[in-house]
N, C-alpha and C. Protein backbone atom coordinates (compact mmCIF):
# COMPACT_ATOMS: atom_id res chain seq x y z
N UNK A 1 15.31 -104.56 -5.86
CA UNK A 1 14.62 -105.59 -6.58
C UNK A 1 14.36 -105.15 -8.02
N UNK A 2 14.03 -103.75 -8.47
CA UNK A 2 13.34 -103.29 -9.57
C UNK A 2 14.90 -103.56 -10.26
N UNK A 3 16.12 -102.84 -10.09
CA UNK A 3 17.16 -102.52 -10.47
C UNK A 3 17.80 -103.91 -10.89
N UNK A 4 17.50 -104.68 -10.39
CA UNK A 4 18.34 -106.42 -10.90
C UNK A 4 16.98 -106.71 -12.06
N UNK A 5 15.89 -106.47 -11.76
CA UNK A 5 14.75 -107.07 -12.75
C UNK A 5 15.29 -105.78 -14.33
N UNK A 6 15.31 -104.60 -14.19
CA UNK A 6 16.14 -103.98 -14.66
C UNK A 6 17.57 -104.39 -15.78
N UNK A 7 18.21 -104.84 -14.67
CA UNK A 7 19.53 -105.39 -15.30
C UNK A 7 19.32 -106.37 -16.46
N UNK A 8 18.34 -107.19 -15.91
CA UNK A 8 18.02 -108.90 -16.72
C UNK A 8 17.65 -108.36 -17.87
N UNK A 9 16.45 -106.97 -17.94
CA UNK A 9 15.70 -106.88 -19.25
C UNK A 9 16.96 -105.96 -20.17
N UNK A 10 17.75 -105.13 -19.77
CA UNK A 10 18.62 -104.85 -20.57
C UNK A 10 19.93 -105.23 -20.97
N UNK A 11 19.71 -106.56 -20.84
CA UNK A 11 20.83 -107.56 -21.00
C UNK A 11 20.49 -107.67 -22.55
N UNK A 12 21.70 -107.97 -22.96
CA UNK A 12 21.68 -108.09 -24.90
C UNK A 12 20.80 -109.08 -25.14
N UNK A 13 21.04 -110.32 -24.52
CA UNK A 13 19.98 -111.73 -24.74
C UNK A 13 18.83 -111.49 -24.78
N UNK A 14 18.30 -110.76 -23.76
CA UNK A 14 16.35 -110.81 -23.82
C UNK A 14 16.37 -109.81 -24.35
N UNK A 15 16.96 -108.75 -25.09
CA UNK A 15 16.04 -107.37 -26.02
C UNK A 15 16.06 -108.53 -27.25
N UNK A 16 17.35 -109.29 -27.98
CA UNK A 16 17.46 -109.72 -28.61
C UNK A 16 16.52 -111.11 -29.38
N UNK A 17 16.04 -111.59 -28.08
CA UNK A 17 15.03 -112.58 -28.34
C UNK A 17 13.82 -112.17 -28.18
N UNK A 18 13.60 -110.90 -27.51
CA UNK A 18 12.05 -110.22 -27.74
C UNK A 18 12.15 -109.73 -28.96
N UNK A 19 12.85 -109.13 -29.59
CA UNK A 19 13.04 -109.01 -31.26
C UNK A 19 13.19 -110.21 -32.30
N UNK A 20 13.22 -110.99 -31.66
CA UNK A 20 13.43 -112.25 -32.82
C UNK A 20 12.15 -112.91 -32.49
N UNK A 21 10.90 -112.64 -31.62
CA UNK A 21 10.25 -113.26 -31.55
C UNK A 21 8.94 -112.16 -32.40
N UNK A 22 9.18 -111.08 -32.12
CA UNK A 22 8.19 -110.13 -32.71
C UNK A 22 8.33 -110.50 -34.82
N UNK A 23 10.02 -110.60 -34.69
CA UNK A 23 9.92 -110.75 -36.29
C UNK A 23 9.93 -111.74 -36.41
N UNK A 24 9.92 -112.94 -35.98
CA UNK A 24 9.22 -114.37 -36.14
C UNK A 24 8.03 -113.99 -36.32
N UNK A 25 7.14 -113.66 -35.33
CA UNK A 25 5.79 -114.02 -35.98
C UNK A 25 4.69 -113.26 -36.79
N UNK A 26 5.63 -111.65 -36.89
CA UNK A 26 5.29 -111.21 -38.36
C UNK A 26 5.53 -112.28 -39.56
N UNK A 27 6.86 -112.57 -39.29
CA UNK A 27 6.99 -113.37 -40.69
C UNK A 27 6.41 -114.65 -40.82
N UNK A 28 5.88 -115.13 -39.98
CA UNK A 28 4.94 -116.37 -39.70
C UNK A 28 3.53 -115.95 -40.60
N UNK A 29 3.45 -114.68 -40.64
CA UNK A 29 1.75 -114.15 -40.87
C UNK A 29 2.23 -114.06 -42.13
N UNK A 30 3.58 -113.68 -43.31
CA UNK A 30 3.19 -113.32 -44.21
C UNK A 30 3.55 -115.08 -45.11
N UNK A 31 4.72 -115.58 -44.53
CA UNK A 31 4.21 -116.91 -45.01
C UNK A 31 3.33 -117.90 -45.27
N UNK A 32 2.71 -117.36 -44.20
CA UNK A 32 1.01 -118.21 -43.75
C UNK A 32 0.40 -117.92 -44.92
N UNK A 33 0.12 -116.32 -44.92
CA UNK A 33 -0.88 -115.79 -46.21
C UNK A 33 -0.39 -116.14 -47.43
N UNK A 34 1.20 -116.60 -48.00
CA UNK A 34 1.49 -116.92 -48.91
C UNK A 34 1.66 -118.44 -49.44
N UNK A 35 1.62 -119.32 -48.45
CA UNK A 35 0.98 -120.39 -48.56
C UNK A 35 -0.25 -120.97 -48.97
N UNK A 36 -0.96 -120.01 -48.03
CA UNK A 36 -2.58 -120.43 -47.96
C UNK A 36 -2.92 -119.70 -49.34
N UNK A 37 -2.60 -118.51 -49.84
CA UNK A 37 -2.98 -118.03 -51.39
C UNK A 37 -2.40 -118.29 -52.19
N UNK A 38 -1.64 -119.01 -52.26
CA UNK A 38 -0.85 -119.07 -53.45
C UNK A 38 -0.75 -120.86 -53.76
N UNK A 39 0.48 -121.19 -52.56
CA UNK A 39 0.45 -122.74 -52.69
C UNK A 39 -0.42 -123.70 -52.32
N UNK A 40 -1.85 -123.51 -51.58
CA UNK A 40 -2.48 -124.56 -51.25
C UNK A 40 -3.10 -124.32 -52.33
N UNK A 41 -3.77 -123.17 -53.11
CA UNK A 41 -4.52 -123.66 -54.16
C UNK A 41 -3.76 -124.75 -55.59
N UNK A 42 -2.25 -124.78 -55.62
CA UNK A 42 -1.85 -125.26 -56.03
C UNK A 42 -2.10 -126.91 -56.09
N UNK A 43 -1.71 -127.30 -54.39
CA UNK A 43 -1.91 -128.31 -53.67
C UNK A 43 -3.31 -129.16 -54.14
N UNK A 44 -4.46 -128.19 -53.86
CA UNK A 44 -5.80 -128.42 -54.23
C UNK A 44 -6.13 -128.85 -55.33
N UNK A 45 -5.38 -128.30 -56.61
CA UNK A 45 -5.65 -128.33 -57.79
C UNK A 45 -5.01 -129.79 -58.23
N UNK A 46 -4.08 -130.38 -57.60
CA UNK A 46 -3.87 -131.81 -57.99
C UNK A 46 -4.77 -132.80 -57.08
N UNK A 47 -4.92 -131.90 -55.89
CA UNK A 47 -5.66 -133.17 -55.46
C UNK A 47 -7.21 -133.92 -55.64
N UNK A 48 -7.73 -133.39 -56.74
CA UNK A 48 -9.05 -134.16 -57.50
C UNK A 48 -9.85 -133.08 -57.71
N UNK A 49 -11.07 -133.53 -58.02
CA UNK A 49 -12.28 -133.20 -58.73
C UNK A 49 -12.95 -132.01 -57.89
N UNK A 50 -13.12 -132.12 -56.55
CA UNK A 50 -13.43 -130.95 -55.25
C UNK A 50 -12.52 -130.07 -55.15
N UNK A 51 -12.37 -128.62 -55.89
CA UNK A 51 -11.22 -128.11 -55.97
C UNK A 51 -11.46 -127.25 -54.20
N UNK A 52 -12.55 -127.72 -53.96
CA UNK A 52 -13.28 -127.01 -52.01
C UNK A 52 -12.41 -127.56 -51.18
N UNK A 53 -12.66 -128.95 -51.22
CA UNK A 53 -11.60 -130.06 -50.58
C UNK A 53 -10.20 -130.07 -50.69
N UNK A 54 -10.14 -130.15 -52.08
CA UNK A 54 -8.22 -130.33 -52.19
C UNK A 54 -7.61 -131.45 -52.26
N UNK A 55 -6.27 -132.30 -51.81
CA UNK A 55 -5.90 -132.83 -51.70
C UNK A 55 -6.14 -134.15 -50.45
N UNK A 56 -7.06 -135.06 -50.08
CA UNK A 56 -7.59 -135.86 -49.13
C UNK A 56 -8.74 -136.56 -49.38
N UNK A 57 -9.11 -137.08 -48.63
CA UNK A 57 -10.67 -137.27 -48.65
C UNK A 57 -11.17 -137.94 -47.61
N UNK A 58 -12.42 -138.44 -47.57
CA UNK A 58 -13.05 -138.66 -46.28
C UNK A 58 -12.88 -139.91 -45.54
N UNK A 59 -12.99 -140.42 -44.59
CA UNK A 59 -12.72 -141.36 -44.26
C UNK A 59 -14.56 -142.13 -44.33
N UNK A 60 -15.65 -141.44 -43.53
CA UNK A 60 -16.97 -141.69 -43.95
C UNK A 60 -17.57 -140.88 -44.68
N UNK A 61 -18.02 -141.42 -46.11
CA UNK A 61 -17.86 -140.87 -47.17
C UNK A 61 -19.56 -139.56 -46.69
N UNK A 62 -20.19 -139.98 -45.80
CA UNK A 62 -21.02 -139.24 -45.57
C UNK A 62 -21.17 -138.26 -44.62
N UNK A 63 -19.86 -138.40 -43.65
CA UNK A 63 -19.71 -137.30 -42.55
C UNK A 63 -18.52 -136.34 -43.37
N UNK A 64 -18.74 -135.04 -43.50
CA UNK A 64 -17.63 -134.26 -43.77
C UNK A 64 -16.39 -134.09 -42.99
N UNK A 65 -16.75 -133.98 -41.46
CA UNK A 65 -15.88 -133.97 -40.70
C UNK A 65 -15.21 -134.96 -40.88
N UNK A 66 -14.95 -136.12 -40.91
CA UNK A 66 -13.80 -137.00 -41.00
C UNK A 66 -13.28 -136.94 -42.47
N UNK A 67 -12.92 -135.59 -42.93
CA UNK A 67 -11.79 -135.00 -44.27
C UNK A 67 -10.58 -135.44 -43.37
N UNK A 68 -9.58 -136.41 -44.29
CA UNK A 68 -8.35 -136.13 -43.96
C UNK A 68 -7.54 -134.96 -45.25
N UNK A 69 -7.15 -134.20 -44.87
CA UNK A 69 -7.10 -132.95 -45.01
C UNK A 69 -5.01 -133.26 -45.59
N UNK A 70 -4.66 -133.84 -46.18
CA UNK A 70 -3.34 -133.98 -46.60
C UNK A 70 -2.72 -132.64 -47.55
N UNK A 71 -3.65 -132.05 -48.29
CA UNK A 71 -2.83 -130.37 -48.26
C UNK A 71 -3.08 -129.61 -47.44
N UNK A 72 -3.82 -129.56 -46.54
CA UNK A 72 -3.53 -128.81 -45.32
C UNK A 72 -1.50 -128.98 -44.31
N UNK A 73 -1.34 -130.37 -43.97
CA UNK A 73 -0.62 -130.87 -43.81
C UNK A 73 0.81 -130.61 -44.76
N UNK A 74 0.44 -130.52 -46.06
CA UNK A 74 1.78 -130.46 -46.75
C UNK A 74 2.08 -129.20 -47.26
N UNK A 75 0.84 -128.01 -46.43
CA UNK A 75 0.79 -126.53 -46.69
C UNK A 75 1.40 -126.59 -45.83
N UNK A 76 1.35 -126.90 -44.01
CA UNK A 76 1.89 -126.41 -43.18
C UNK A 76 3.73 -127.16 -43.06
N UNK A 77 3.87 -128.16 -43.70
CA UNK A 77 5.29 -128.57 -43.67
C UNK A 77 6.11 -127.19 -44.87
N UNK A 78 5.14 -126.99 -46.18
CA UNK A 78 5.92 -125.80 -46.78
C UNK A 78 6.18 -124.57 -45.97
N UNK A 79 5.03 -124.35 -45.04
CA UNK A 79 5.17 -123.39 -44.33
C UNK A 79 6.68 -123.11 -43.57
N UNK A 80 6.57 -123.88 -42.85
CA UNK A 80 7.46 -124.14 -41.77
C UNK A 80 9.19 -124.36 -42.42
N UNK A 81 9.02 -125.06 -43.54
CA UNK A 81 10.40 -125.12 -44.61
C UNK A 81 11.09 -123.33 -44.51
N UNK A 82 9.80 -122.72 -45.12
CA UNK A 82 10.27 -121.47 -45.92
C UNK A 82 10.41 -120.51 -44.51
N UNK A 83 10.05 -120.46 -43.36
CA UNK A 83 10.47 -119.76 -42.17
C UNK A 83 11.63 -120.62 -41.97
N UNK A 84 11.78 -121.55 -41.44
CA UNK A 84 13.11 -122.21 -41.05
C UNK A 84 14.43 -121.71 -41.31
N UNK A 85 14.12 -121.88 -43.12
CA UNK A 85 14.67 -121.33 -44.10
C UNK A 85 15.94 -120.10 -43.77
N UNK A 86 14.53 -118.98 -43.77
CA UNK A 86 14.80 -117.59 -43.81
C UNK A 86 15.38 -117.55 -42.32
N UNK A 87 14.63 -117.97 -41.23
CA UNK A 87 15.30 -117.31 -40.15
C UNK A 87 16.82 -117.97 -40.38
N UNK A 88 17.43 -119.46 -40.48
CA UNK A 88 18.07 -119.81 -40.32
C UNK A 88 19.60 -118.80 -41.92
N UNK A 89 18.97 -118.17 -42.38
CA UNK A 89 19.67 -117.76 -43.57
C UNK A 89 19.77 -116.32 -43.01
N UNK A 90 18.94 -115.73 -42.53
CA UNK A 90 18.79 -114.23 -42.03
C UNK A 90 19.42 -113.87 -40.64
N UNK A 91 19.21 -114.95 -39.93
CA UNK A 91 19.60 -114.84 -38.26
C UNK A 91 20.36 -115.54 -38.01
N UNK A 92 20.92 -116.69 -38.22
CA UNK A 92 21.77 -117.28 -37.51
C UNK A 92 22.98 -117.38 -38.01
N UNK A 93 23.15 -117.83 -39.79
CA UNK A 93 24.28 -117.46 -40.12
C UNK A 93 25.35 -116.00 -40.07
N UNK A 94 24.26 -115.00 -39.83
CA UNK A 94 24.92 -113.71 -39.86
C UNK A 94 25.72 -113.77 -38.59
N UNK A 95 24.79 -114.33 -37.22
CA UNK A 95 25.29 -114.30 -36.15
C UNK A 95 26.47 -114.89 -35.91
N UNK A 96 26.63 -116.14 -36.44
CA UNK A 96 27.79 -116.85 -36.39
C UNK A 96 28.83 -116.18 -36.74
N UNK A 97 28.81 -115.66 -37.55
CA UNK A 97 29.77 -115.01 -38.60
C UNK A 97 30.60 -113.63 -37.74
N UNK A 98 29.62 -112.47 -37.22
CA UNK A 98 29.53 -111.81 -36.24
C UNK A 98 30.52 -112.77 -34.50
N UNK A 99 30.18 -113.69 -34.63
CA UNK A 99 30.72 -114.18 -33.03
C UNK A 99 31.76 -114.37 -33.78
N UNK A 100 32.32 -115.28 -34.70
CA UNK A 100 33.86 -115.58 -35.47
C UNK A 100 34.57 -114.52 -35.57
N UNK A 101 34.50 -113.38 -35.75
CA UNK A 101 35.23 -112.37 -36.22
C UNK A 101 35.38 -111.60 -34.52
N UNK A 102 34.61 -111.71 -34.11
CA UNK A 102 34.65 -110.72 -32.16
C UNK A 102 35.39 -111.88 -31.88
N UNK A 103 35.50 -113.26 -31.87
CA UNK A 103 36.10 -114.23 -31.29
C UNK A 103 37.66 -114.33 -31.55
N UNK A 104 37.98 -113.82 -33.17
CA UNK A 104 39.02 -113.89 -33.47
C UNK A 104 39.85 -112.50 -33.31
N UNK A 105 39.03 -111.37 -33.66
CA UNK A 105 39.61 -110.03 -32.25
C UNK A 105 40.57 -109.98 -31.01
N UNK A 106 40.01 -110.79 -30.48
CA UNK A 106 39.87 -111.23 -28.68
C UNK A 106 41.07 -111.95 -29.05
N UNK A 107 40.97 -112.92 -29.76
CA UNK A 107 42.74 -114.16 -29.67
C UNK A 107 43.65 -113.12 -30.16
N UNK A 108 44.28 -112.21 -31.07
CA UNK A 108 44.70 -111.49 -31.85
C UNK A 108 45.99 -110.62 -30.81
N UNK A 109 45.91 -110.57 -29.86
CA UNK A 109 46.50 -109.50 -29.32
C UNK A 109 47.66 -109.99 -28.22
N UNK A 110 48.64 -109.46 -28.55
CA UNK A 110 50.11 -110.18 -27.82
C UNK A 110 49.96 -110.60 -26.08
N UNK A 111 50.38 -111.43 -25.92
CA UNK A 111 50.55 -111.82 -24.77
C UNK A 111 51.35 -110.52 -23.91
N UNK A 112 50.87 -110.25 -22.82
CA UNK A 112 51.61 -109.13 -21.53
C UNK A 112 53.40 -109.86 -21.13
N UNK A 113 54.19 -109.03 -21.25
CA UNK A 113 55.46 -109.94 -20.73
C UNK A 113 55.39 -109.75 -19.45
N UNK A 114 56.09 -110.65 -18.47
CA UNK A 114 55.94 -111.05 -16.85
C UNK A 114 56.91 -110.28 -16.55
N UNK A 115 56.53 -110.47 -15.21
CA UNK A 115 57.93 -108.85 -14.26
C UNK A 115 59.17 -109.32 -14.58
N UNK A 116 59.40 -110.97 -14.62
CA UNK A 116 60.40 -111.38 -14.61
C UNK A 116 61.05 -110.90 -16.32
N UNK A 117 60.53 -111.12 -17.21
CA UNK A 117 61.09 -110.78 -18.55
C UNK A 117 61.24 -109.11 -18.32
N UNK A 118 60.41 -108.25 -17.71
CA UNK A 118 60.27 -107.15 -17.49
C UNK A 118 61.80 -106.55 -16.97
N UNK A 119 62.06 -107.18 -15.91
CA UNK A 119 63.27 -106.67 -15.09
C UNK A 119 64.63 -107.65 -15.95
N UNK A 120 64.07 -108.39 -16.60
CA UNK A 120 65.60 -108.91 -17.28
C UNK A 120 65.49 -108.01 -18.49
N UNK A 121 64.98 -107.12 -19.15
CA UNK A 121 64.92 -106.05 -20.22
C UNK A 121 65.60 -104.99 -19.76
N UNK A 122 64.93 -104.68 -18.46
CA UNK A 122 65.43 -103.35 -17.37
C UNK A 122 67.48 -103.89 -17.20
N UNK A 123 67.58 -104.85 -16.70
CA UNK A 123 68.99 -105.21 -16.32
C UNK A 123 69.82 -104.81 -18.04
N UNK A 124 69.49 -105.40 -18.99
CA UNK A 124 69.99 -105.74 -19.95
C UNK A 124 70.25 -104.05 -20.66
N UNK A 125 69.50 -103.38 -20.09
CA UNK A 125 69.33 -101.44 -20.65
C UNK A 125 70.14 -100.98 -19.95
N UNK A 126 70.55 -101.14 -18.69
CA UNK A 126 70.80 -100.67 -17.92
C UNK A 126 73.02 -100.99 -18.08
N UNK A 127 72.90 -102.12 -18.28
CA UNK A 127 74.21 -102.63 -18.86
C UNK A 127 74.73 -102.15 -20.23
N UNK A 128 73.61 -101.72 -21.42
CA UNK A 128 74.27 -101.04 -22.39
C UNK A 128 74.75 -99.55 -21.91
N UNK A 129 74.06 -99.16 -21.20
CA UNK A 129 73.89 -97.59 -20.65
C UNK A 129 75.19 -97.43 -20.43
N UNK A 130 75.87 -98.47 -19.70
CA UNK A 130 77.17 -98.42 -18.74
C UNK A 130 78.31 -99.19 -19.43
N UNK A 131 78.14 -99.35 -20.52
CA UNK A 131 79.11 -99.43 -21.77
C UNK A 131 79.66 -101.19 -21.47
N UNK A 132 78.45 -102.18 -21.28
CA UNK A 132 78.42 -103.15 -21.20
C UNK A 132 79.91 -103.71 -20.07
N UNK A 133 80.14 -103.72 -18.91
CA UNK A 133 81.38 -103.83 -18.18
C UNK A 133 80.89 -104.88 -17.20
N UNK A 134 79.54 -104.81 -17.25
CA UNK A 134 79.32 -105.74 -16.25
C UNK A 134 79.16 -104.86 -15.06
N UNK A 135 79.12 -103.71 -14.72
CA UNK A 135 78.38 -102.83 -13.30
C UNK A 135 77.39 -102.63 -13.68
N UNK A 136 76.53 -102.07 -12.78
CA UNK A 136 75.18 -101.38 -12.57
C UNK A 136 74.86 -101.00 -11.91
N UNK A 137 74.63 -99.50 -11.71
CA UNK A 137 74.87 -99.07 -10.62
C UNK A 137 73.04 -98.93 -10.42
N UNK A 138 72.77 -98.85 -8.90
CA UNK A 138 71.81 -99.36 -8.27
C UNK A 138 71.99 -97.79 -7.30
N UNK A 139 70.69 -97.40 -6.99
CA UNK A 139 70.07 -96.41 -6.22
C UNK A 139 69.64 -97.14 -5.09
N UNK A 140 70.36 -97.20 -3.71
CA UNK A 140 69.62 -97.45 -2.47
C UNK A 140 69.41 -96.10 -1.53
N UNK A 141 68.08 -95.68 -1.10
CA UNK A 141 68.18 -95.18 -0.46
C UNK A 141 68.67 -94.00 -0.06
N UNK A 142 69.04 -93.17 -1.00
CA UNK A 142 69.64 -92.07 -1.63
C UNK A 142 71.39 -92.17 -1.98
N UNK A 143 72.13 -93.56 -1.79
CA UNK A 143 73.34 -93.54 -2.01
C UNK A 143 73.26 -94.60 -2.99
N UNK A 144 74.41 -94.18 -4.11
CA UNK A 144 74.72 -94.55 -5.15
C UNK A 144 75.90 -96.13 -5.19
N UNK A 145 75.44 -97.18 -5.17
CA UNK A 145 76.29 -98.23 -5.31
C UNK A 145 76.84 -99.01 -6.32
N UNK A 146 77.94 -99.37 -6.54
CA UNK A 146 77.54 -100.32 -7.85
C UNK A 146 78.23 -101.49 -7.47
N UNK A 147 77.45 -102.54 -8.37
CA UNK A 147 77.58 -103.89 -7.97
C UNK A 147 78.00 -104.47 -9.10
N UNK A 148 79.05 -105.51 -8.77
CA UNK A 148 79.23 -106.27 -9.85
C UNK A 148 79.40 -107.22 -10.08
N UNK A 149 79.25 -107.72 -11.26
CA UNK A 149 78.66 -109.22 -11.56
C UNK A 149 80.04 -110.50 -11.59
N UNK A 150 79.96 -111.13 -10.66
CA UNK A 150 80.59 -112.56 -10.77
C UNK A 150 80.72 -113.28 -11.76
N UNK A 151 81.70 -113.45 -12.65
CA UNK A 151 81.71 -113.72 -14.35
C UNK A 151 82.61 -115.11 -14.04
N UNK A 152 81.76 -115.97 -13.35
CA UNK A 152 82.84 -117.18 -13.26
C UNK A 152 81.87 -118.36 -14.59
């Protein structure tokens, strides 16, 4: 049981996606922080007079909680752009690129010839050997025969 649970985890696929998930969401944390410091104050700064608030405003002008919060929203769509982005520029095109070239490896390499082309190569050697006459002499069984070919 351990030895197949074993097998699964050292299969290329799951080391590979436990690594793409660890550097996903590092890089989730440093986008985040570079969003939230950098571009929402941006965001904020057009969106009015409350540079606290930002971009939105309230729906009851006297409950805070009902902020609709629209640079929050257009922080997290930049967010999500600039990971997309990167993974899709960092990870997937490389990969592709990587499978195209192992893919085109693999097609690259001559076809095996069949017994039958095999033994018509063998016949055809075997006839220069013997100064092309049309015999060939054949080993049965420890006696030496030769046979010859019907040229009708």
């Amino acid at each position: 049981m351990f030895k197949g649970f074993k097998d699964f985890l050292m299969r290329g696929n799951v080391i590979e996606l436990a690594v793409a998930v660890v550097i996903g969401t590092a890089f989730t944390a440093i986008v985040t922080a570079f969003t939230n410091g950098l571009i929402k104050p941006l965001i904020n700064a057009i969106g009015g007079t409350e540079a606290a608030k930002g971009l939105g405003f309230n729906v009851l002008s006297a409950n805070d909680s009902t902020f609709l919060d629209f640079g929050g929203v257009i922080n997290a769509a930049i967010n999500f752009l600039i990971v997309a982005a990167v993974v899709y520029f960092l990870l997937v095109l490389p990969m592709k690129k990587i499978q195209e070239r192992r893919k085109r490896g693999q097609e690259a390499g001559p076809s095996e010839p069949t017994d039958v082309e095999l033994l018509t190569e063998i016949r055809d050697l075997l006839r220069q050997r013997n100064g092309s006459n049309g015999q060939v002499d054949t080993e049965v069984g420890g006696s030496t025969a030769t046979k010859v070919e019907n040229r009708e």
